[in-house]
Protein backbone atom coordinates (compact mmCIF):
# COMPACT_ATOMS: atom_id res chain seq x y z
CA UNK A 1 4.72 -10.41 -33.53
CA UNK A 2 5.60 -6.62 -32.70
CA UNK A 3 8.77 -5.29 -32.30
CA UNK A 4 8.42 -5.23 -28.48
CA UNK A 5 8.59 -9.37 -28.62
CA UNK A 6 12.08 -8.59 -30.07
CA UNK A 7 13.08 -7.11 -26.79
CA UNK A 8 12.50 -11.08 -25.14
CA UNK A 9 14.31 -12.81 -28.08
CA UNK A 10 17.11 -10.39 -27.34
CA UNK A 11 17.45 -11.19 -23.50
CA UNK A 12 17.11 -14.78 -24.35
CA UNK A 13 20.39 -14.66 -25.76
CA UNK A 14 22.21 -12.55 -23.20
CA UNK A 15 20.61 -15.25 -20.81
CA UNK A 16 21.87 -18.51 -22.46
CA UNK A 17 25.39 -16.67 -23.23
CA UNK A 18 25.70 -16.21 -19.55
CA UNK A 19 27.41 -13.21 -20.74
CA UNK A 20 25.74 -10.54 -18.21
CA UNK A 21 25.48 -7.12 -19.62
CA UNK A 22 27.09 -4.26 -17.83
CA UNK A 23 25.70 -2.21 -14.87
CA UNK A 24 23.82 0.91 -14.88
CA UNK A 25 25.90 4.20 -16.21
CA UNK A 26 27.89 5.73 -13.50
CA UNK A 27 26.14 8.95 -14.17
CA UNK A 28 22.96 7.87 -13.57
CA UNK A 29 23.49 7.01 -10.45
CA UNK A 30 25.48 10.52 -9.71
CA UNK A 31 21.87 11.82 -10.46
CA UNK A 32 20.02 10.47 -7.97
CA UNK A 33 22.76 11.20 -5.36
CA UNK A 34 22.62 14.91 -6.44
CA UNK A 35 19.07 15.57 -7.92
CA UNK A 36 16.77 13.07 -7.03
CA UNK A 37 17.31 11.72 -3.46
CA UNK A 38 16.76 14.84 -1.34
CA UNK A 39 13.68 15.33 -2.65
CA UNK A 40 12.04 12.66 -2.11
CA UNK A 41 9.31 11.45 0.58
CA UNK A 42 9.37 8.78 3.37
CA UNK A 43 5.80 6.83 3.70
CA UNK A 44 4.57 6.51 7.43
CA UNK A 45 6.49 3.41 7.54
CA UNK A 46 10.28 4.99 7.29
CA UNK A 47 10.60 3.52 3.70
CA UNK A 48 10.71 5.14 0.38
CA UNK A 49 8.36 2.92 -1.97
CA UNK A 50 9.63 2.51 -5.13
CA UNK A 51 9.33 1.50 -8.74
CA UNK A 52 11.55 0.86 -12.03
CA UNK A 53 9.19 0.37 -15.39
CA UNK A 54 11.37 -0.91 -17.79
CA UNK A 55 14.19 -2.12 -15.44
CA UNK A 56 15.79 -4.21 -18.37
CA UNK A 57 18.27 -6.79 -16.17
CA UNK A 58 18.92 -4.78 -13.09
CA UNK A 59 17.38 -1.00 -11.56
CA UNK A 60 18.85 1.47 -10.66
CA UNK A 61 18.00 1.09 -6.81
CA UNK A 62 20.67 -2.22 -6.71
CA UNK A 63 23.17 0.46 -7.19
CA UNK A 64 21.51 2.99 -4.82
CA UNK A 65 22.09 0.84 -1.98
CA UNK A 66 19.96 3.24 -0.36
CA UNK A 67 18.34 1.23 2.71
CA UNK A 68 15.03 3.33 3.12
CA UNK A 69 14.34 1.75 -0.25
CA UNK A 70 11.56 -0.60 -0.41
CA UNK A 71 12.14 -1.28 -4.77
CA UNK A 72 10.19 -3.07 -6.98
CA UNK A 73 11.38 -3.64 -10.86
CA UNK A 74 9.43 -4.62 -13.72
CA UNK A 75 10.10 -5.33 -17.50
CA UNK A 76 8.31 -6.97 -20.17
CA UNK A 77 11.32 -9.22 -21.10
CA UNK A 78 11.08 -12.40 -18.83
CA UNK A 79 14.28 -13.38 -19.63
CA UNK A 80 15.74 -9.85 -18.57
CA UNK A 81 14.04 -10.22 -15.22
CA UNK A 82 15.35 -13.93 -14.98
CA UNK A 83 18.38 -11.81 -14.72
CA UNK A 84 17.75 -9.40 -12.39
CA UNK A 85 16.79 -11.66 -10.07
CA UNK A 86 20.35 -13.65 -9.91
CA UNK A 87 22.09 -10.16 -9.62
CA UNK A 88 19.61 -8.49 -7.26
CA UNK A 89 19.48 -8.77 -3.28
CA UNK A 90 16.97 -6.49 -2.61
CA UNK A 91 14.90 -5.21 -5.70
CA UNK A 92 11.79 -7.15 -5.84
CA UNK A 93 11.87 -7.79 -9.70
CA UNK A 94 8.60 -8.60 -11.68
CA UNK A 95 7.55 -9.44 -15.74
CA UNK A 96 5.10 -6.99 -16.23
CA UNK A 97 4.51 -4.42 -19.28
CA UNK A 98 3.69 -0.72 -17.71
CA UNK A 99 0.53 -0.25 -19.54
CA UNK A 100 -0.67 -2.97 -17.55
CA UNK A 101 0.47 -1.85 -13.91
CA UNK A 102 -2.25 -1.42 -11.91
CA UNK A 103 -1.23 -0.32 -8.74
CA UNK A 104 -3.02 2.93 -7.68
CA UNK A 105 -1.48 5.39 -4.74
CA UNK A 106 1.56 2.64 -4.08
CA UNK A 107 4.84 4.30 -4.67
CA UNK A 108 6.78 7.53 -3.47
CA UNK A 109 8.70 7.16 -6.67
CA UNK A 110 8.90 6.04 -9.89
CA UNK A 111 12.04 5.85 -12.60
CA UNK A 112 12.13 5.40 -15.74
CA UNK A 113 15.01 4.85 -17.48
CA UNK A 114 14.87 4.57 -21.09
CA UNK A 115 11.44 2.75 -21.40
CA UNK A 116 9.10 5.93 -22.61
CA UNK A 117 11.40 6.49 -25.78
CA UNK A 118 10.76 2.72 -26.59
CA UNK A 119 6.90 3.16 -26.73
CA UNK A 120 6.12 4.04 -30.26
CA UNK A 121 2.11 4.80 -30.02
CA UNK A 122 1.01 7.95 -28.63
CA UNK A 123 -2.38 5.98 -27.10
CA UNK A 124 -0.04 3.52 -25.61
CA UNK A 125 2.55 6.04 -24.59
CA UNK A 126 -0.53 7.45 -22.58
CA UNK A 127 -1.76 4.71 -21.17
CA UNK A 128 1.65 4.24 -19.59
CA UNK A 129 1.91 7.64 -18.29
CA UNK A 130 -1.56 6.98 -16.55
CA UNK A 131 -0.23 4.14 -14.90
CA UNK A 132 2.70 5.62 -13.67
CA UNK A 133 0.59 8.66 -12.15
CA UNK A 134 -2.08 6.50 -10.86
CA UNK A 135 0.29 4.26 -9.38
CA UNK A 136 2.18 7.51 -7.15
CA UNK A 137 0.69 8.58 -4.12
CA UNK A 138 -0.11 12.33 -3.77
CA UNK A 139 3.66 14.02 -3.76
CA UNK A 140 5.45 11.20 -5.00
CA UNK A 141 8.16 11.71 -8.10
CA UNK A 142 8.10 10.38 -11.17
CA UNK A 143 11.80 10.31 -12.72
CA UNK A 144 12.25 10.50 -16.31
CA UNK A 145 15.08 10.17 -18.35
CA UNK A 146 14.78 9.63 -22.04
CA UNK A 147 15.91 10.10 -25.75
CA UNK A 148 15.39 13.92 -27.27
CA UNK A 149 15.67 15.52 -30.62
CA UNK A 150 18.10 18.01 -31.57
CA UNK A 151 18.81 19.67 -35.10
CA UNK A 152 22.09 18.33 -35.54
CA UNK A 153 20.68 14.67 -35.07
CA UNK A 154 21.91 11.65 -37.90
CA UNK A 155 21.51 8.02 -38.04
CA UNK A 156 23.06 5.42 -39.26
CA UNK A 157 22.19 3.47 -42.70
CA UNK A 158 19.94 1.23 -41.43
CA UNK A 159 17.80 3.35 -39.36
CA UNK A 160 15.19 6.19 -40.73
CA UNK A 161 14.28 8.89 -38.60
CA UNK A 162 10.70 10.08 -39.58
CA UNK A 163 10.51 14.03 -38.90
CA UNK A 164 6.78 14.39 -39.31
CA UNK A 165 5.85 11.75 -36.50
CA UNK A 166 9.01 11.58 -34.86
CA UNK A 167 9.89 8.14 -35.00
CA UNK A 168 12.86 6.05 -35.69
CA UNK A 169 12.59 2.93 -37.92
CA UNK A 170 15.31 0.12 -38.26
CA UNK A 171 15.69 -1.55 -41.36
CA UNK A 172 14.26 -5.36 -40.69
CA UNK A 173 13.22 -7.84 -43.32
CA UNK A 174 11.69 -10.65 -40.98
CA UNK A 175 8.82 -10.92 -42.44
CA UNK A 176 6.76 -12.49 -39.08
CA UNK A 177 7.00 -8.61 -37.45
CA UNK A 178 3.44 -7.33 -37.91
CA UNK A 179 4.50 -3.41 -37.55
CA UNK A 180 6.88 -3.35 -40.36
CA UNK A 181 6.42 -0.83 -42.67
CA UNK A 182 8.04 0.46 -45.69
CA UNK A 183 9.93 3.49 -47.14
CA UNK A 184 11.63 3.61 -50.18
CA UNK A 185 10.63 -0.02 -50.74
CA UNK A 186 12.88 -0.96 -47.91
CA UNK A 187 10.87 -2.43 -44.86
CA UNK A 188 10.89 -1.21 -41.35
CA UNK A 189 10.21 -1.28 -37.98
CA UNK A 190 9.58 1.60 -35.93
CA UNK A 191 11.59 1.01 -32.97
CA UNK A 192 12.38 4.76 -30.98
CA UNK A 193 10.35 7.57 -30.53
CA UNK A 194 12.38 10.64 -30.49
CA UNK A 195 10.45 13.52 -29.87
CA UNK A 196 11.65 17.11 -28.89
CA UNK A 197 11.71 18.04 -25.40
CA UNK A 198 8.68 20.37 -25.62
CA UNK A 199 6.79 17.25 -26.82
CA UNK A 200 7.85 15.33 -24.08
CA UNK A 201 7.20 17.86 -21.51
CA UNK A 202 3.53 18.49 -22.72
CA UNK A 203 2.90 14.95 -22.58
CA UNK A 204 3.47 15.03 -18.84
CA UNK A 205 1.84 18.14 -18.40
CA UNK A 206 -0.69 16.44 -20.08
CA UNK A 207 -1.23 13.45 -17.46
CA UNK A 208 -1.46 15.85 -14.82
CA UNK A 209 2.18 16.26 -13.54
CA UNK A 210 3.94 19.24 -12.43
CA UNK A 211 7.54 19.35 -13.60
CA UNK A 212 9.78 20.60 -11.19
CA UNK A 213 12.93 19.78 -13.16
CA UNK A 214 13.96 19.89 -16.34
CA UNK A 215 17.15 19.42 -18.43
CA UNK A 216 18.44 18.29 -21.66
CA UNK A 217 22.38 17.02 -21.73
CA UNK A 218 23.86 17.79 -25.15
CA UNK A 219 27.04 16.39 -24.04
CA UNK A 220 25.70 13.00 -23.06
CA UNK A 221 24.34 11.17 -25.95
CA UNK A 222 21.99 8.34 -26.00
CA UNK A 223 22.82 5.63 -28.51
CA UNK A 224 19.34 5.04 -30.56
CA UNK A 225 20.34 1.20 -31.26
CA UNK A 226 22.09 -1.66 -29.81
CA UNK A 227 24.03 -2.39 -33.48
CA UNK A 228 27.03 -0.31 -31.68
CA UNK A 229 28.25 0.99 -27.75
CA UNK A 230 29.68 4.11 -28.36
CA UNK A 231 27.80 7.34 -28.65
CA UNK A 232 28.33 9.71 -31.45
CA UNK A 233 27.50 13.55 -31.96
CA UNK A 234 24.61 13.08 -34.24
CA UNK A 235 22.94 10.81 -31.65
CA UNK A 236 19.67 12.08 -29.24
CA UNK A 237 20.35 14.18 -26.50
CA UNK A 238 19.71 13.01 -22.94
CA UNK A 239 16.80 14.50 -21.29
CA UNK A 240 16.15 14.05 -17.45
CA UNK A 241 13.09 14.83 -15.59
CA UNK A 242 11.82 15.38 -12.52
CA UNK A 243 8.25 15.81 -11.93
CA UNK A 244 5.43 15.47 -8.48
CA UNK A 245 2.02 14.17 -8.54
């Protein structure tokens, strides 16, 4: 088991709590009605095609309520799409990891919202970039926003941030997790990859895209684990993305 199954044990619970976890940050949504929207295409059809990778339990297109959508979600968490499904009533939602979409010229957009940062391995982190380009017909956007390094950046006790490969570990002693690893004869898990923006950015560059916009937010934080909801200082910056097959 990899740390990724965690993500499915996780939802699970949510699922069986019937507790439903809250909706998309307002200020995501704000930028797509300022940034994103305007620039995107309309297939031959009148519809704007579009995909979520790593939707969790509900995209960001159920809050668009944009009607030239045509949206598709997917996760890897079964559970998680189990509920998207009850809360969505017009996102087509889907189990399905992104290094194994397969759809080639399909959508005018693609978002991702927090799913790159929780692919550890640079080969898979690649593969999943393919997919998304692959998967974008000539013109269409692909919408990033993700977790960035700063100087200024702390964790908390039970998480290690490893500057030399860029990757946060959490502090796990389940034994059954096949990616543990250990520092200070404490065992791990890697579980974020925080890499600085430059990074990020030549990783696109990398798959082909060209990046058309570009910011990091110091003054909106993402939290790097689930153990608490309120952002601190120390956490990852927020960087956002636009870029166009």
């Amino acid at each position: 088991m990899k740390y990724s199954d965690s993500y499915e044990i996780a939802y699970k619970k949510i699922l069986k709590s019937n507790k439903i976890p809250e909706d998309r940050p307002s200020y995501l949504i704000k930028f797509f009605q300022s940034d994103v929207i305007d620039r995107l295409k309309i297939s031959p059809d009148g519809f704007c095609h579009a995909l979520e990778v790593g939707c969790g339990t509900s995209s960001v297109f159920d809050h668009l309520k944009e009607p030239s959508f045509k949206a598709r979600g997917i996760d890897i968490s079964e559970s998680a799409i189990e509920i998207a499904k009850k809360k969505s009533l017009s996102t087509r939602y889907e189990c399905l990891d992104v290094k194994d979409l397969s759809n080639r010229d399909e959508y005018d957009l693609v978002v991702d919202g927090h799913c790159l940062h929780c692919i550890v391995d640079d080969k898979d982190r690649e593969v999943a970039l393919k997919n998304i380009y692959r998967s974008l017909r000539p013109g269409g956007l692909f919408v990033l926003e993700s977790m960035t390094e700063h100087k200024r950046m702390e964790f908390d006790d039970h998480l290690f941030f490893n500057k030399e490969n860029k990757t946060l570990y959490k502090h796990n002693t389940n034994a059954s997790f096949d990616d543990l690893v250990f520092y200070e004869g404490r065992p791990f898990l890697p579980v974020r990859r925080v890499k600085h923006s430059m990074e990020i950015e030549n990783e696109i560059l990398g798959i082909g895209f060209k990046i058309i916009f570009l910011y990091i937010f110091s003054n909106l934080k993402v939290i790097p684990d689930e153990s608490r909801n309120h952002p601190l200082a120390s956490d990852p910056d927020l960087l956002r993305m636009i870029a166009v097959k």
